[in-house]
C-alpha atoms as a PDB file:
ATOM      1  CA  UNK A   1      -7.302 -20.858 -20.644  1.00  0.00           C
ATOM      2  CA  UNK A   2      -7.993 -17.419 -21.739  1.00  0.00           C
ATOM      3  CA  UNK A   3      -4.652 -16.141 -19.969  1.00  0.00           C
ATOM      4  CA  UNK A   4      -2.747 -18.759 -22.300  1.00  0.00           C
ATOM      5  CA  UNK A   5      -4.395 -16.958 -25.463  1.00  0.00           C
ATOM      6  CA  UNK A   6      -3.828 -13.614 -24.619  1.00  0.00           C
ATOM      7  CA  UNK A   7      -0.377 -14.234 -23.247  1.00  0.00           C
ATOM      8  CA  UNK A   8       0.802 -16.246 -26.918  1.00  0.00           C
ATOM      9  CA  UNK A   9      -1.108 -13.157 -28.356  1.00  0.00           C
ATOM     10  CA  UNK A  10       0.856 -10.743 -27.049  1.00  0.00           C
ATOM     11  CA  UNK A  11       3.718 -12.079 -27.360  1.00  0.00           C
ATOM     12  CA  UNK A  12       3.029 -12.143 -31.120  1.00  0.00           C
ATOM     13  CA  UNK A  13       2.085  -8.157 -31.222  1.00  0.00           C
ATOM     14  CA  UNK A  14       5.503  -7.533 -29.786  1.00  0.00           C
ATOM     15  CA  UNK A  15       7.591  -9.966 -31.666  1.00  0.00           C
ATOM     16  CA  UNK A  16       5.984 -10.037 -34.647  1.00  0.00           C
ATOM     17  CA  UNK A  17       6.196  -6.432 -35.677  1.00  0.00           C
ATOM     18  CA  UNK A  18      10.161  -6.292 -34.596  1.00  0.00           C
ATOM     19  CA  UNK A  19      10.874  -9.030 -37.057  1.00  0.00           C
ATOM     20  CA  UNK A  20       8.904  -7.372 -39.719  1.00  0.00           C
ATOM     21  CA  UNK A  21      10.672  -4.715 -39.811  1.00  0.00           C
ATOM     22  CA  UNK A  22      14.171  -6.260 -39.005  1.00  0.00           C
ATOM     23  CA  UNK A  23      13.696  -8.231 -41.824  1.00  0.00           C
ATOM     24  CA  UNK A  24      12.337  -5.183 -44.134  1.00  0.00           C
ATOM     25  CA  UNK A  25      15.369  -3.279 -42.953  1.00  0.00           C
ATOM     26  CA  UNK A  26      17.876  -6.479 -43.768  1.00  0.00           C
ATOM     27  CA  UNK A  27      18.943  -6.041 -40.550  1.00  0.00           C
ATOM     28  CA  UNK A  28      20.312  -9.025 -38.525  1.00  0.00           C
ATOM     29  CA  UNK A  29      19.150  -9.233 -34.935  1.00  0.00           C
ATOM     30  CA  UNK A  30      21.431 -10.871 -32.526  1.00  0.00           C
ATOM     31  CA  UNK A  31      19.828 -14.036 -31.327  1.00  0.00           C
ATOM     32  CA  UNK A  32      18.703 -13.338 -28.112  1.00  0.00           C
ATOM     33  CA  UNK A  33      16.765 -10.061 -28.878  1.00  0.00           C
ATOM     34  CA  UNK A  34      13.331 -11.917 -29.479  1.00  0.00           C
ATOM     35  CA  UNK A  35      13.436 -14.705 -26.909  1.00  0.00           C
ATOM     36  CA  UNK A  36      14.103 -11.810 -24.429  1.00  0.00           C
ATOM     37  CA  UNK A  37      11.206  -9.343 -25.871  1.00  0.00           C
ATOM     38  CA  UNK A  38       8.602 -12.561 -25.598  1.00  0.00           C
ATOM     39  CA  UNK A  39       9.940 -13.433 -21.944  1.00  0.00           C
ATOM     40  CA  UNK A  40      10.032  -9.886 -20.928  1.00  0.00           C
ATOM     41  CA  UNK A  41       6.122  -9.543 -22.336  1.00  0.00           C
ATOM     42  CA  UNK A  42       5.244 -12.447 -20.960  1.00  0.00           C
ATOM     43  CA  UNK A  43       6.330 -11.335 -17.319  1.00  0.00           C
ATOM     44  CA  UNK A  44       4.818  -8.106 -17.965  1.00  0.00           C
ATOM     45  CA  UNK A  45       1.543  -9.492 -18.165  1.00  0.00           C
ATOM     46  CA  UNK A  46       2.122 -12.381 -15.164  1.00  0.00           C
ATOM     47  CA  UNK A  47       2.717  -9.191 -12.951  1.00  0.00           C
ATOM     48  CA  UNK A  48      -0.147  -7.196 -14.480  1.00  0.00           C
ATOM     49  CA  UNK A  49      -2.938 -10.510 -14.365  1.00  0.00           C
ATOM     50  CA  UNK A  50      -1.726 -10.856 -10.662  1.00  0.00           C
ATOM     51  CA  UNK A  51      -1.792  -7.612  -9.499  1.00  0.00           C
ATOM     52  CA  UNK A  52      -5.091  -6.564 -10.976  1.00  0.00           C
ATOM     53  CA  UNK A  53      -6.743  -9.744  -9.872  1.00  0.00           C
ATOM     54  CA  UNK A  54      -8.280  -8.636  -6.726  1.00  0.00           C
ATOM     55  CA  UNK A  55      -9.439  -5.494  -8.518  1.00  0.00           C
ATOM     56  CA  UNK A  56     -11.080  -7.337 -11.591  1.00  0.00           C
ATOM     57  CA  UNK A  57     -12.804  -9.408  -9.130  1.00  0.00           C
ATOM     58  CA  UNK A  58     -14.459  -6.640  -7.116  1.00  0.00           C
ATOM     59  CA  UNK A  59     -15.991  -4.784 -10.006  1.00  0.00           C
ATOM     60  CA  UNK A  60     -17.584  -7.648 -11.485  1.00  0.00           C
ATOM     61  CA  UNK A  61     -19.198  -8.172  -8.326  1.00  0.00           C
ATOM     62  CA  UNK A  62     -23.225  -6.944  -8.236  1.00  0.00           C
ATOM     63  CA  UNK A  63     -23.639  -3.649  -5.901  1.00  0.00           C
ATOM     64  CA  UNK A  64     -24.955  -5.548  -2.833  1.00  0.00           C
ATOM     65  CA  UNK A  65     -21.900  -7.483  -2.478  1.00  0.00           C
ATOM     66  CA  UNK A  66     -19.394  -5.272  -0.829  1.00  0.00           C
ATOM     67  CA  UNK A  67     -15.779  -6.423  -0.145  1.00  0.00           C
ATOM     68  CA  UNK A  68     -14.599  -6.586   3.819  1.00  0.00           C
ATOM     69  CA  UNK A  69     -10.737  -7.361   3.250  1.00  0.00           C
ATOM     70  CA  UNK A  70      -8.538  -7.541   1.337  1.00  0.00           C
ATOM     71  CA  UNK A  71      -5.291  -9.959   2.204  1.00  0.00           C
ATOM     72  CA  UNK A  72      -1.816  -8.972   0.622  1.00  0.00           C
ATOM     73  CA  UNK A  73       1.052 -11.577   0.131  1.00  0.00           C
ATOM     74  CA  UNK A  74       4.325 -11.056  -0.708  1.00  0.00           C
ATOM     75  CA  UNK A  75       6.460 -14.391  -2.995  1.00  0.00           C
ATOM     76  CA  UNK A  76      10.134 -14.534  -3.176  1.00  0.00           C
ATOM     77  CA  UNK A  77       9.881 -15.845  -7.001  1.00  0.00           C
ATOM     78  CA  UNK A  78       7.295 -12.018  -6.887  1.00  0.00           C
ATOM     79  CA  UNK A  79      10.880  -9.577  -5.160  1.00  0.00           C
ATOM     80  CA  UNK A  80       8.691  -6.355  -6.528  1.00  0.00           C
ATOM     81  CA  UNK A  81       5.949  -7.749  -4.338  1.00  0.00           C
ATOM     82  CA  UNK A  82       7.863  -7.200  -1.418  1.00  0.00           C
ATOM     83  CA  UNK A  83       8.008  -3.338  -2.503  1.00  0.00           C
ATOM     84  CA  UNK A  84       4.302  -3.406  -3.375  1.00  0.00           C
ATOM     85  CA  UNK A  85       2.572  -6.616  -1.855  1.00  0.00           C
ATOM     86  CA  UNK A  86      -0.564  -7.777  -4.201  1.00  0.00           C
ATOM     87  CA  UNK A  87      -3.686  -9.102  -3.090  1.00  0.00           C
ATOM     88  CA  UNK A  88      -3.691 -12.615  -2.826  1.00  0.00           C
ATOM     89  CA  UNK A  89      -7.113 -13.066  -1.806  1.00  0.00           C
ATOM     90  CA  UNK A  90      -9.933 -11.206  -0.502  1.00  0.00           C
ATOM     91  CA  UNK A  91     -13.190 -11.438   2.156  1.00  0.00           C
ATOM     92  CA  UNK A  92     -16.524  -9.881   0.525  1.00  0.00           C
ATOM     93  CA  UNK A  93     -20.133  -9.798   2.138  1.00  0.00           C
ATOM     94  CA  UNK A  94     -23.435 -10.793   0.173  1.00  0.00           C
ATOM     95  CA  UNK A  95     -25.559  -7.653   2.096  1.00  0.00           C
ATOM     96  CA  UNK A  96     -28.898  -9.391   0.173  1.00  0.00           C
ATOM     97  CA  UNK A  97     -28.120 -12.335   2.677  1.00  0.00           C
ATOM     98  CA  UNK A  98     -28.182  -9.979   6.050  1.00  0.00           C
ATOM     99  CA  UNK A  99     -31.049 -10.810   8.825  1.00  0.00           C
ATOM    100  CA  UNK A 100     -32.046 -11.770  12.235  1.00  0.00           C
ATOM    101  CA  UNK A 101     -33.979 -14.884  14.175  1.00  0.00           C
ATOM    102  CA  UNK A 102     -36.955 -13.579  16.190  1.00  0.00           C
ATOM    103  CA  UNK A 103     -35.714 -16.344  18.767  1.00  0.00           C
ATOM    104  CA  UNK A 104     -32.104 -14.637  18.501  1.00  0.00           C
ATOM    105  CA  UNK A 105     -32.736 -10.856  18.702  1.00  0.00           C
ATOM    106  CA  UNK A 106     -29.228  -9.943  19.430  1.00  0.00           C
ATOM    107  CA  UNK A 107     -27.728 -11.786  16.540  1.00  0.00           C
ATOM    108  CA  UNK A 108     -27.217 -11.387  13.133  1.00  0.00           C
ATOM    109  CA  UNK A 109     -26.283 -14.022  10.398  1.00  0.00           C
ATOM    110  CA  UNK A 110     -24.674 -13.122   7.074  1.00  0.00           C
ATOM    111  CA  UNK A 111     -23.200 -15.095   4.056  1.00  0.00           C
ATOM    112  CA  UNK A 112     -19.800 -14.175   3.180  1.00  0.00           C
ATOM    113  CA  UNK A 113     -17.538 -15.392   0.764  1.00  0.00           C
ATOM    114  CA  UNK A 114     -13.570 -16.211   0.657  1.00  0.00           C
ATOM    115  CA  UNK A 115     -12.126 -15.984  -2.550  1.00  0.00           C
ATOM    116  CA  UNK A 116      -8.479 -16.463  -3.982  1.00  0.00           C
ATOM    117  CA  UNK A 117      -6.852 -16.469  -7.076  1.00  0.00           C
ATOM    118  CA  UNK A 118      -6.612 -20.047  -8.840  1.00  0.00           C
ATOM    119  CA  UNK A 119      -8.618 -21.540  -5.776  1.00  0.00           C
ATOM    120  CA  UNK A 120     -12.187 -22.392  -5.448  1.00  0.00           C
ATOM    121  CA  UNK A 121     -14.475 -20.132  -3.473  1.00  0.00           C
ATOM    122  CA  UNK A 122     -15.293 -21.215   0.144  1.00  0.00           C
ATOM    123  CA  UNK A 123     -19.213 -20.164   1.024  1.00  0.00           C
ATOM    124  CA  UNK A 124     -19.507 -18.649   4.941  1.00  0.00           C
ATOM    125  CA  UNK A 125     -22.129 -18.136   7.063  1.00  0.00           C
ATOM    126  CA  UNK A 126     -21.017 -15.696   9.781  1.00  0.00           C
ATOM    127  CA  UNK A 127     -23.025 -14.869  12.896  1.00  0.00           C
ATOM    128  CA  UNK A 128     -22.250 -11.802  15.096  1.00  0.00           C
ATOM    129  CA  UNK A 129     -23.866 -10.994  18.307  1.00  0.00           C
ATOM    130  CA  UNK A 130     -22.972  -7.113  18.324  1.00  0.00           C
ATOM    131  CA  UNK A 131     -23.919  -6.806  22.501  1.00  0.00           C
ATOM    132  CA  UNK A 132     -21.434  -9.262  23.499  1.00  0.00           C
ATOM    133  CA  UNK A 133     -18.773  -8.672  20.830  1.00  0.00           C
ATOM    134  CA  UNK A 134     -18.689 -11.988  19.392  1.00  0.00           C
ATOM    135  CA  UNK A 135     -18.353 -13.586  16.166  1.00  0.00           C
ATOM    136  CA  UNK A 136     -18.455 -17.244  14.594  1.00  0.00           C
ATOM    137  CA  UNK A 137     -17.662 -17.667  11.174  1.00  0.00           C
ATOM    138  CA  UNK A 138     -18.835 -21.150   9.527  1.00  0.00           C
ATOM    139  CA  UNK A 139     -18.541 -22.936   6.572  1.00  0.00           C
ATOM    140  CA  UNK A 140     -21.804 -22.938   5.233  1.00  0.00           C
ATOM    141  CA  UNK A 141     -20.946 -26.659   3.388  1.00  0.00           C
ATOM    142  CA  UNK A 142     -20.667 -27.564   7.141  1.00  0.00           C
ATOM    143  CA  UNK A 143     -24.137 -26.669   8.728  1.00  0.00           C
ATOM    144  CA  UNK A 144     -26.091 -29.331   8.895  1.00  0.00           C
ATOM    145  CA  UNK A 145     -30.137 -29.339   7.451  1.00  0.00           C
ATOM    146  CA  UNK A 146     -32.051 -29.495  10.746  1.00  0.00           C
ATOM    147  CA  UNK A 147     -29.127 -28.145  13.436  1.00  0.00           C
ATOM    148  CA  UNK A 148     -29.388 -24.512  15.075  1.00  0.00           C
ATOM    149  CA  UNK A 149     -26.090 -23.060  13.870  1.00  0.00           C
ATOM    150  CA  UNK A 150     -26.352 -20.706  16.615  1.00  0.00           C
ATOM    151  CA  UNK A 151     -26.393 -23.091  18.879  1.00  0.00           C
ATOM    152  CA  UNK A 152     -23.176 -25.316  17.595  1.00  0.00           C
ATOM    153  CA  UNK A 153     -21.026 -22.041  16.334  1.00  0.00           C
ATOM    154  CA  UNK A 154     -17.617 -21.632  18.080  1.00  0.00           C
ATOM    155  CA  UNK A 155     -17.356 -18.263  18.950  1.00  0.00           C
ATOM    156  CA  UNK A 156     -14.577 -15.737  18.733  1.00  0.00           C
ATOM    157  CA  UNK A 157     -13.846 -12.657  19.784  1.00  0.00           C
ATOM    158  CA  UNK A 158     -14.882  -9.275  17.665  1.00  0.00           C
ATOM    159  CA  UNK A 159     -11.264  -8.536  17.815  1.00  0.00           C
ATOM    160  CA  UNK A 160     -10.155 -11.195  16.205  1.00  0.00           C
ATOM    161  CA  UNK A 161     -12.526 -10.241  12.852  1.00  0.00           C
ATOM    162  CA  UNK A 162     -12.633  -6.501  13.045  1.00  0.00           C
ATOM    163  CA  UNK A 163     -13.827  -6.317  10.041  1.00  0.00           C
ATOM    164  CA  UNK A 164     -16.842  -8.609  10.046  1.00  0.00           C
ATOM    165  CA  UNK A 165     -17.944  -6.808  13.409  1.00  0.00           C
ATOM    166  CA  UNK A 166     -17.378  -3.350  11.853  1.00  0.00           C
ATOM    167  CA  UNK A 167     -19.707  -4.311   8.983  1.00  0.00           C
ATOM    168  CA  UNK A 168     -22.855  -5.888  10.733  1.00  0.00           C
ATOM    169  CA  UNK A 169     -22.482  -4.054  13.912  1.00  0.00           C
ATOM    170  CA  UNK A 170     -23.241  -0.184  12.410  1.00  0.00           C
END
């Protein structure tokens, strides 16, 4: 909602102030002058909202939630993007949430969080067993109250989330 204000806003601080001043001057502007200034502002700040995104979300998160990775996509309706991919979503640890089960020494359960632009944000628990190399990454909507998630976790290999085993195995 706030995007559509301050996109109609801006396109009045551009166009407005070029008609003024056109029409101070009596000066005729070919048609097609202020259309173009308003779709050429209103690109402008498509491409600036979507490439700052993943930036604007990581500093308004607190200082205990660090961000793991960042994903970059590339759009044919973006071409620049294929020059400079943007981030199109982005992986980000809650470090408050980090401990262990006496009964599981070896492993360590976080909550992590999956967040992309115009999508809502998925909730994970992850567990990594640092010894073996292995780590499961759950939904935490889908552990059940009462079941050992441990226990029903399919587990991957540490290669196949670096970055979750770089973080909790230091």
């Amino acid at each position: 909602m706030w995007d559509i204000i301050i996109a109609i806003c801006l396109v009045a601080v551009v166009c407005l102030p070029v008609w003024a001043i056109c029409r101070y001057l009596r000066v005729d502007l070919p048609k097609f002058v202020l259309p173009m200034l308003a779709g050429i502002s209103l690109l402008s700040f498509n491409a600036y909202m979507r490439y700052t995104w993943g930036d604007r979300t990581a500093e308004a998160f607190p200082p205990e939630v660090v961000v793991l990775k960042e994903y970059r996509h590339s759009n044919l309706f973006e071409p620049w993007t294929f020059l400079w991919p943007r981030v199109s979503h982005l992986i980000a640890a809650d470090t408050t949430q980090t401990r262990t089960n006496p009964a599981y020494p070896d492993i360590i359960m976080g909550s992590t969080v999956m967040m992309q632009e115009h999508q809502d944000t998925t909730q994970m628990s992850v567990l990594v067993n640092c010894k073996k190399g292995q780590v499961a990454v759950l939904p935490t909507k889908a552990i059940a109250q009462g079941v050992n998630p441990i226990e029903t976790a399919a587990w991957a290999d540490r290669s196949d989330f670096p970055f979750i085993a770089g973080f909790y195995c230091k």
